[in-house]
N, C-alpha and C. Protein backbone atom coordinates (compact mmCIF):
# COMPACT_ATOMS: atom_id res chain seq x y z
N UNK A 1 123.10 50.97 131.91
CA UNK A 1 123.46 51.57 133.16
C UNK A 1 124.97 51.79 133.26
N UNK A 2 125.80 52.38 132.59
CA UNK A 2 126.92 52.48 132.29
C UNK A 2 127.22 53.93 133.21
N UNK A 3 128.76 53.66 133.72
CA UNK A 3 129.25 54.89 134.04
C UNK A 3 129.28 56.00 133.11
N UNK A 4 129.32 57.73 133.31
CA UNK A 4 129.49 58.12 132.84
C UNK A 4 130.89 58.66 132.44
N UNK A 5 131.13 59.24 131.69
CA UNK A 5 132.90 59.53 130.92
C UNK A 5 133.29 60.57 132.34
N UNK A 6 132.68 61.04 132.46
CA UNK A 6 133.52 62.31 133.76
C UNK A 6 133.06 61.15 135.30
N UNK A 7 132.03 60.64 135.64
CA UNK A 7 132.33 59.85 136.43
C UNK A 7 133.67 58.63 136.62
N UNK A 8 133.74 58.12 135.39
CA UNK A 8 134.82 57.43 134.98
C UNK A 8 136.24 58.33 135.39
N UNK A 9 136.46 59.25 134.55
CA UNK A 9 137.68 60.22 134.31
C UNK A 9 137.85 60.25 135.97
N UNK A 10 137.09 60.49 136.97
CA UNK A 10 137.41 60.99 137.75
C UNK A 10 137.91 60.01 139.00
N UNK A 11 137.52 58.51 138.86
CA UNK A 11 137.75 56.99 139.41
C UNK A 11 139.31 57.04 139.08
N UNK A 12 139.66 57.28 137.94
CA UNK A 12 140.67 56.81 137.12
C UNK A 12 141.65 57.80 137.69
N UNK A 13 141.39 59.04 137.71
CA UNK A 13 142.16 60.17 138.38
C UNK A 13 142.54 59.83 139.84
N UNK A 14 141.96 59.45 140.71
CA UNK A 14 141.50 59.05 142.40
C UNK A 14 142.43 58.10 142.32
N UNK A 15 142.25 56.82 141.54
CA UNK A 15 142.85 55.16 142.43
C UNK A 15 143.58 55.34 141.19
N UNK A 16 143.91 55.98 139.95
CA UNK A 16 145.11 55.47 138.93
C UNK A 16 146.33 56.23 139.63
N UNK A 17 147.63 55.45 138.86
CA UNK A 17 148.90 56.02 138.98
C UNK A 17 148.83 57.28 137.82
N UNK A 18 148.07 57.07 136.72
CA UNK A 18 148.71 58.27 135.88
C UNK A 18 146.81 58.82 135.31
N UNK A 19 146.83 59.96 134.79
CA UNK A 19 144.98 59.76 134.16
C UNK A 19 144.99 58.90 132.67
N UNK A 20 145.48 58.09 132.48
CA UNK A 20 145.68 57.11 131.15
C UNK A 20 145.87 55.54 132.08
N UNK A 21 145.77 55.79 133.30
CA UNK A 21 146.05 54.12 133.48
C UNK A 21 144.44 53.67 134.88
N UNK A 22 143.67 53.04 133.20
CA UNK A 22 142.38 52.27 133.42
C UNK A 22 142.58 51.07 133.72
N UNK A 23 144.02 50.05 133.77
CA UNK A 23 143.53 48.98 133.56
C UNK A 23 144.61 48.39 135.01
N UNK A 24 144.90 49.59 135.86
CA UNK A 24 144.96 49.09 137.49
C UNK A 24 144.04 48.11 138.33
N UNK A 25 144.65 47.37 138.79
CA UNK A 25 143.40 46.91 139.82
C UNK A 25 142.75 47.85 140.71
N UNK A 26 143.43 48.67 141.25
CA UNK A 26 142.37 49.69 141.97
C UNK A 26 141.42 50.22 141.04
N UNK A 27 141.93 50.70 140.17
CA UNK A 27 140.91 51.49 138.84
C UNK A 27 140.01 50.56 139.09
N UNK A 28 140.09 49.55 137.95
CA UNK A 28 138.89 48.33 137.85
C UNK A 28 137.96 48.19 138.94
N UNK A 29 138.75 47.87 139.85
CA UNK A 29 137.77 47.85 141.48
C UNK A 29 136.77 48.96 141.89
N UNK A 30 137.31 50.00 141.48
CA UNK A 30 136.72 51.44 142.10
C UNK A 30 135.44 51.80 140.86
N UNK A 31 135.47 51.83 139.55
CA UNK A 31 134.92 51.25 138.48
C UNK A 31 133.56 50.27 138.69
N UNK A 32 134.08 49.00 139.30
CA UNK A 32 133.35 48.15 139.30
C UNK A 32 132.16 48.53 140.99
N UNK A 33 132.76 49.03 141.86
CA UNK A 33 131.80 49.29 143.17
C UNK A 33 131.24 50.55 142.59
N UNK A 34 131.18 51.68 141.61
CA UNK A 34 130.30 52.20 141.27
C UNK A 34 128.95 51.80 140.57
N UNK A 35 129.76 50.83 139.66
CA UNK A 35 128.60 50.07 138.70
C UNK A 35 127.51 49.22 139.69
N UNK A 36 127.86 48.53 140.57
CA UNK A 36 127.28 47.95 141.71
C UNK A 36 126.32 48.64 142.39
N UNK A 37 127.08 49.82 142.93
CA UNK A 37 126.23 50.98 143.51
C UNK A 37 124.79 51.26 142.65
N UNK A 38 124.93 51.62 141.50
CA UNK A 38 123.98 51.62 140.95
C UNK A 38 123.05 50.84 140.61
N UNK A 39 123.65 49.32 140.36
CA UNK A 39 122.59 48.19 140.02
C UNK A 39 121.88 47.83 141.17
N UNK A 40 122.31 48.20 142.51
CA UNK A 40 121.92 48.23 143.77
C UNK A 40 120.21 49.37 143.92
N UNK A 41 120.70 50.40 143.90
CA UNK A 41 119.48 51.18 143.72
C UNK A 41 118.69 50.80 142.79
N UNK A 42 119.12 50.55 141.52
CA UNK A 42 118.20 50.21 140.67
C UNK A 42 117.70 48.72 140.47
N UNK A 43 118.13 47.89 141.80
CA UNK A 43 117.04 46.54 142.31
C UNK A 43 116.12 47.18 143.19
N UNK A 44 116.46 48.00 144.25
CA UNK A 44 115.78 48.22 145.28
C UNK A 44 114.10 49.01 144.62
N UNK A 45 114.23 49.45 143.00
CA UNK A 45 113.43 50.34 142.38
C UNK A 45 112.51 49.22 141.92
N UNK A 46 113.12 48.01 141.05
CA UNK A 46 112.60 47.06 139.95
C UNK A 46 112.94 45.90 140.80
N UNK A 47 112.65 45.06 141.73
CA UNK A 47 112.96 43.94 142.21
C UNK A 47 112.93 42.79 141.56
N UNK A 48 111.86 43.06 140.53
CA UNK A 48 111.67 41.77 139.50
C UNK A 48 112.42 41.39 138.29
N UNK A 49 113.60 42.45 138.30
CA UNK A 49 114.60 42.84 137.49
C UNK A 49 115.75 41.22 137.57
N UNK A 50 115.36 40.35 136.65
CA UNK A 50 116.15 39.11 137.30
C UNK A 50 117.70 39.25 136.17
N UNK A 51 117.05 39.96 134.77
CA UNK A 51 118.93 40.27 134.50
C UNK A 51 119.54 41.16 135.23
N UNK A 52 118.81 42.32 136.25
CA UNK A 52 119.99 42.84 136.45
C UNK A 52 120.34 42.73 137.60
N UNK A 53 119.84 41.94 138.25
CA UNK A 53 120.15 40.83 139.33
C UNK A 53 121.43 40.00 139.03
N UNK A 54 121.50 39.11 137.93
CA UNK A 54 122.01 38.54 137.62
C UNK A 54 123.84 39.37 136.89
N UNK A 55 123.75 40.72 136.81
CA UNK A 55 124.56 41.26 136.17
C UNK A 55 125.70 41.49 137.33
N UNK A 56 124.20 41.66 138.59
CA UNK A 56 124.80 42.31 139.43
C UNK A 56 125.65 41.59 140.34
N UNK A 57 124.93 40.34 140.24
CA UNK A 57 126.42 38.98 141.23
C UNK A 57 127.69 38.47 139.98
N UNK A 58 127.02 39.01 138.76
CA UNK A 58 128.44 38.66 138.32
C UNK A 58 129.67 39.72 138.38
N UNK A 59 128.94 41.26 138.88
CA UNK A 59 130.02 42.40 138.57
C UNK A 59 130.60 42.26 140.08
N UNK A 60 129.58 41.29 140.98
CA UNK A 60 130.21 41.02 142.75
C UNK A 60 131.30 40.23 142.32
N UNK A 61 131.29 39.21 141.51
CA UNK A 61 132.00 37.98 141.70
C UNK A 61 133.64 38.64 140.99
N UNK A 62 133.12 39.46 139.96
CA UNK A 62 134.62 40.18 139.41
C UNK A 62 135.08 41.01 140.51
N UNK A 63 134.56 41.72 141.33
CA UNK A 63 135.43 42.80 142.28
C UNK A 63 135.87 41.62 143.55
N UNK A 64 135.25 40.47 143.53
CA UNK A 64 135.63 39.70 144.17
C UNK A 64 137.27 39.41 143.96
N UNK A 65 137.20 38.74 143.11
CA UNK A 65 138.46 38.66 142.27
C UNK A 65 139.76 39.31 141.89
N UNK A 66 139.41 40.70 141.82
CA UNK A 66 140.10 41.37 141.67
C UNK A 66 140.62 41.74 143.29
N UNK A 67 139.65 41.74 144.04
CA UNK A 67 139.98 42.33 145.29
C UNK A 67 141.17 41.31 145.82
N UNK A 68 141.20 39.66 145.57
CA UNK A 68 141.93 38.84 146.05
C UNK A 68 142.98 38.57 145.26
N UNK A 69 143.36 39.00 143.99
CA UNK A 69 144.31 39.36 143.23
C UNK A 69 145.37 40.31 144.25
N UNK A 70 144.62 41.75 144.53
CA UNK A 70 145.70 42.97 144.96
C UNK A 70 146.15 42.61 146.28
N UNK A 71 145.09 41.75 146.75
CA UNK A 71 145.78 41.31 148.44
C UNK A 71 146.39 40.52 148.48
N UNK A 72 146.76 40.02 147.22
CA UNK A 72 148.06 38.72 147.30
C UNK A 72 149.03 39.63 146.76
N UNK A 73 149.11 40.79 145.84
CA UNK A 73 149.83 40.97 145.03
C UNK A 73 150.57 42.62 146.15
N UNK A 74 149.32 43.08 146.63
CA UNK A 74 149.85 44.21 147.70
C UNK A 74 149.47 44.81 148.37
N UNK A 75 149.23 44.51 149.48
CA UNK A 75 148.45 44.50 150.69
C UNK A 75 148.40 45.85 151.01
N UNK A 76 149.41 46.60 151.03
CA UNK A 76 149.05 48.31 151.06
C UNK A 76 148.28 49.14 150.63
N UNK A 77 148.41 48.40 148.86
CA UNK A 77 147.17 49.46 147.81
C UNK A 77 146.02 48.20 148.58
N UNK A 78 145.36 47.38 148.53
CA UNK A 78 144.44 46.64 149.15
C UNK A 78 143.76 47.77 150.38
N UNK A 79 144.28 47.74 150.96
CA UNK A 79 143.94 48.20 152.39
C UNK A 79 143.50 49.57 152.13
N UNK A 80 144.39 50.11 151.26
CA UNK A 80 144.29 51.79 151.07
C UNK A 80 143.00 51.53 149.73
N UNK A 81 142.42 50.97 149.19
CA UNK A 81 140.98 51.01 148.09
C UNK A 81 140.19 50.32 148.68
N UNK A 82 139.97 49.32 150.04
CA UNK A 82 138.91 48.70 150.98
C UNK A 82 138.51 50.23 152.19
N UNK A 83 139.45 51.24 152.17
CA UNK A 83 139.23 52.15 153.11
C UNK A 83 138.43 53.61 152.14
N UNK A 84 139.40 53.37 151.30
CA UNK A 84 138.82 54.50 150.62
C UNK A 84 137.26 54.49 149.45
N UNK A 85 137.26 53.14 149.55
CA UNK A 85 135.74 52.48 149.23
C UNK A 85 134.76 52.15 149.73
N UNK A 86 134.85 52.21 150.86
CA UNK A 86 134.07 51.66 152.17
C UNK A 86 133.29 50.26 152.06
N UNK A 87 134.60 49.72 151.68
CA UNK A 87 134.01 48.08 150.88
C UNK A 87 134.38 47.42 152.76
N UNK A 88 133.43 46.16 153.15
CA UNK A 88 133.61 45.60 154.36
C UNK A 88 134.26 44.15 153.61
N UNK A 89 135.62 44.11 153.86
CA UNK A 89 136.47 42.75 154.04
C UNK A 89 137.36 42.74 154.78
């Protein structure tokens, strides 16, 4: 269940500073609530799906992380990828 290369390209374009810089925390974040998005629909399809259940609180627990990384590190880009993600924190 992987992003695709132009879905990707286009995350990276949106929340990067340059189209070569993947390894932003916004990138990663924006990246990671797509992958979610999807493992989301695709529980609601397969409920009995217990790896990708399991994939799916660990890809929570990384955007977790990352999300409390940028809000220590800069509360502006934070605020501006919780709005433009429609993530609730």
């Amino acid at each position: 269940m992987a992003l695709s290369k132009e879905k990707t390209s286009a995350l990276v374009k949106k929340f990067g500073k340059s189209a070569a810089d993947t390894g932003s925390s916004a990138v990663q974040i924006a990246i990671l609530t797509e992958r979610i998005k999807d493992l989301t629909e695709h529980l609601k399809k397969n409920g009995q799906d217990a790896n990708a259940r399991r994939a799916l609180l660990a890809l929570v627990g990384q955007r977790h992380s990352l999300l409390a990384y940028l809000a220590a590190k800069d509360r502006e880009e934070y605020a501006k990828v919780i709005e433009a993600l429609g993530i609730r924190k």
